[in-house]
C-alpha atoms as a PDB file:
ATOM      1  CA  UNK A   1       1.584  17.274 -44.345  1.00  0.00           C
ATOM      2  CA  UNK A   2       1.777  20.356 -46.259  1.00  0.00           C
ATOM      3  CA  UNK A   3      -1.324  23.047 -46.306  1.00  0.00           C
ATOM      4  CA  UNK A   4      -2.472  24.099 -49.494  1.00  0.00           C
ATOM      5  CA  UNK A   5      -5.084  27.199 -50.301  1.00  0.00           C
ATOM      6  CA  UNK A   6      -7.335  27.152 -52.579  1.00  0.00           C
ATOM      7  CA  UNK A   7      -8.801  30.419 -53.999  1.00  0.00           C
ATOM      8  CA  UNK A   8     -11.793  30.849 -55.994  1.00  0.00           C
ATOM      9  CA  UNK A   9     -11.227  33.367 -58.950  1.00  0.00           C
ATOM     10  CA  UNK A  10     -13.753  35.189 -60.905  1.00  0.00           C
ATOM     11  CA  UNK A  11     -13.212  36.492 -64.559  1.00  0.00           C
ATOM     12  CA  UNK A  12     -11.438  39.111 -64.482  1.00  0.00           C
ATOM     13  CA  UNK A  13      -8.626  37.229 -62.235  1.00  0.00           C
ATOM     14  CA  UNK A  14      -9.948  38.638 -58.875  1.00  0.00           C
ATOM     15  CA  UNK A  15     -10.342  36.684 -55.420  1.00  0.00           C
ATOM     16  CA  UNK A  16     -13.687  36.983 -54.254  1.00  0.00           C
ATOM     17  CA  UNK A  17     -14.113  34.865 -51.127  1.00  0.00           C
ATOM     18  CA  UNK A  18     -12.079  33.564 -48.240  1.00  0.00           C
ATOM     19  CA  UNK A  19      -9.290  31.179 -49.121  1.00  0.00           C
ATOM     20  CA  UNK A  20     -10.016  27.119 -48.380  1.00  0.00           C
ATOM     21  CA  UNK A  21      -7.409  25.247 -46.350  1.00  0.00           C
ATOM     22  CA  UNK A  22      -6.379  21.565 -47.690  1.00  0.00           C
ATOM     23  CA  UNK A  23      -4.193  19.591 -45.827  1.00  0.00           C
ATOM     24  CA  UNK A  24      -2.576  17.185 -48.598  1.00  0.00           C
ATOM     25  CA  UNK A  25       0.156  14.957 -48.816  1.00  0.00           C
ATOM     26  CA  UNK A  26       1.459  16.199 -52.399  1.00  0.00           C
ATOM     27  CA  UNK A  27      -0.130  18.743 -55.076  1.00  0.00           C
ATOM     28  CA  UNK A  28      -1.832  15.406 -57.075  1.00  0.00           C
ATOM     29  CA  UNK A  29      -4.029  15.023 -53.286  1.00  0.00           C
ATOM     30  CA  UNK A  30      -4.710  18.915 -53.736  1.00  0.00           C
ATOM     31  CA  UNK A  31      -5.357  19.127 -57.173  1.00  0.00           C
ATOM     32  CA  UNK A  32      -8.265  16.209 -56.483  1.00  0.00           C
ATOM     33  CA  UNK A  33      -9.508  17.731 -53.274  1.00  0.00           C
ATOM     34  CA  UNK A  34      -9.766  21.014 -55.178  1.00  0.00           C
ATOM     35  CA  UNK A  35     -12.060  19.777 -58.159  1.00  0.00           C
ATOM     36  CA  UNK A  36     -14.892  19.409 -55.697  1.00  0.00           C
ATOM     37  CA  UNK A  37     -15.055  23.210 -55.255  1.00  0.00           C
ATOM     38  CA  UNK A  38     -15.253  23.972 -58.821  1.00  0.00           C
ATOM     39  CA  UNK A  39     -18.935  24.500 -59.278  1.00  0.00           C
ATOM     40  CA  UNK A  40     -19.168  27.075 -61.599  1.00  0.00           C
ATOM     41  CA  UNK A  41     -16.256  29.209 -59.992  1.00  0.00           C
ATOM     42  CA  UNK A  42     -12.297  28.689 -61.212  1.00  0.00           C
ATOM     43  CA  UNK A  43      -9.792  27.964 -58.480  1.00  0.00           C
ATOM     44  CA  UNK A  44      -6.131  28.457 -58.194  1.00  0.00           C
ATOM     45  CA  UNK A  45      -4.345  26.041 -55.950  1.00  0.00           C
ATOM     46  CA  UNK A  46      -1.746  27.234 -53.838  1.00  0.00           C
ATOM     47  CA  UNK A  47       1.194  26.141 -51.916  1.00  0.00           C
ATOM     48  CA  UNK A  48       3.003  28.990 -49.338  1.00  0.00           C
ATOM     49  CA  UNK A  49       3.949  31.097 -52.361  1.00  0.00           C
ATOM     50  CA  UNK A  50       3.837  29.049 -55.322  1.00  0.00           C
ATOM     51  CA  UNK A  51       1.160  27.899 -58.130  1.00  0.00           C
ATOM     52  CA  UNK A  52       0.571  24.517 -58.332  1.00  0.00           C
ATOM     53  CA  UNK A  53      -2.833  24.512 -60.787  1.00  0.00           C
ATOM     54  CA  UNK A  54      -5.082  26.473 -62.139  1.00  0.00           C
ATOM     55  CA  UNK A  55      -8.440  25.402 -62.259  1.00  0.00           C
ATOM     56  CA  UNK A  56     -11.062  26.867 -64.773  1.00  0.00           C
ATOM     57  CA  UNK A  57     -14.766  25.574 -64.187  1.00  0.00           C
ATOM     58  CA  UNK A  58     -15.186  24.946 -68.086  1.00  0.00           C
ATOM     59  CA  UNK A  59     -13.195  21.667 -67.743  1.00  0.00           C
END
């Protein structure tokens, strides 16, 4: 099962807290497990080295 990181971004792009380990099957289980952090703060999903969503908190 592939870990994914989630990082919580503030406005002007910068990562302001520890990263969030997800262990997901596939970037759809990530993307879902991510939304829950949202709460006012925009995530970036990530897998190893590559991007799999953006998340802003306006959604």
């Amino acid at each position: 099962m592939p870990g994914y990181l989630i990082y919580f971004v503030d406005t002007d792009g910068h990562m302001y807290q520890p990263a969030q380990l997800l262990k997901c099957a596939d970037d759809q289980e990530a993307i879902e497990k991510a939304r829950q952090y949202i709460d006012g703060k925009d995530i970036q999903v990530w897998e190893r080295n590559r991007l799999v969503a953006r998340l802003p908190h306006r959604q």
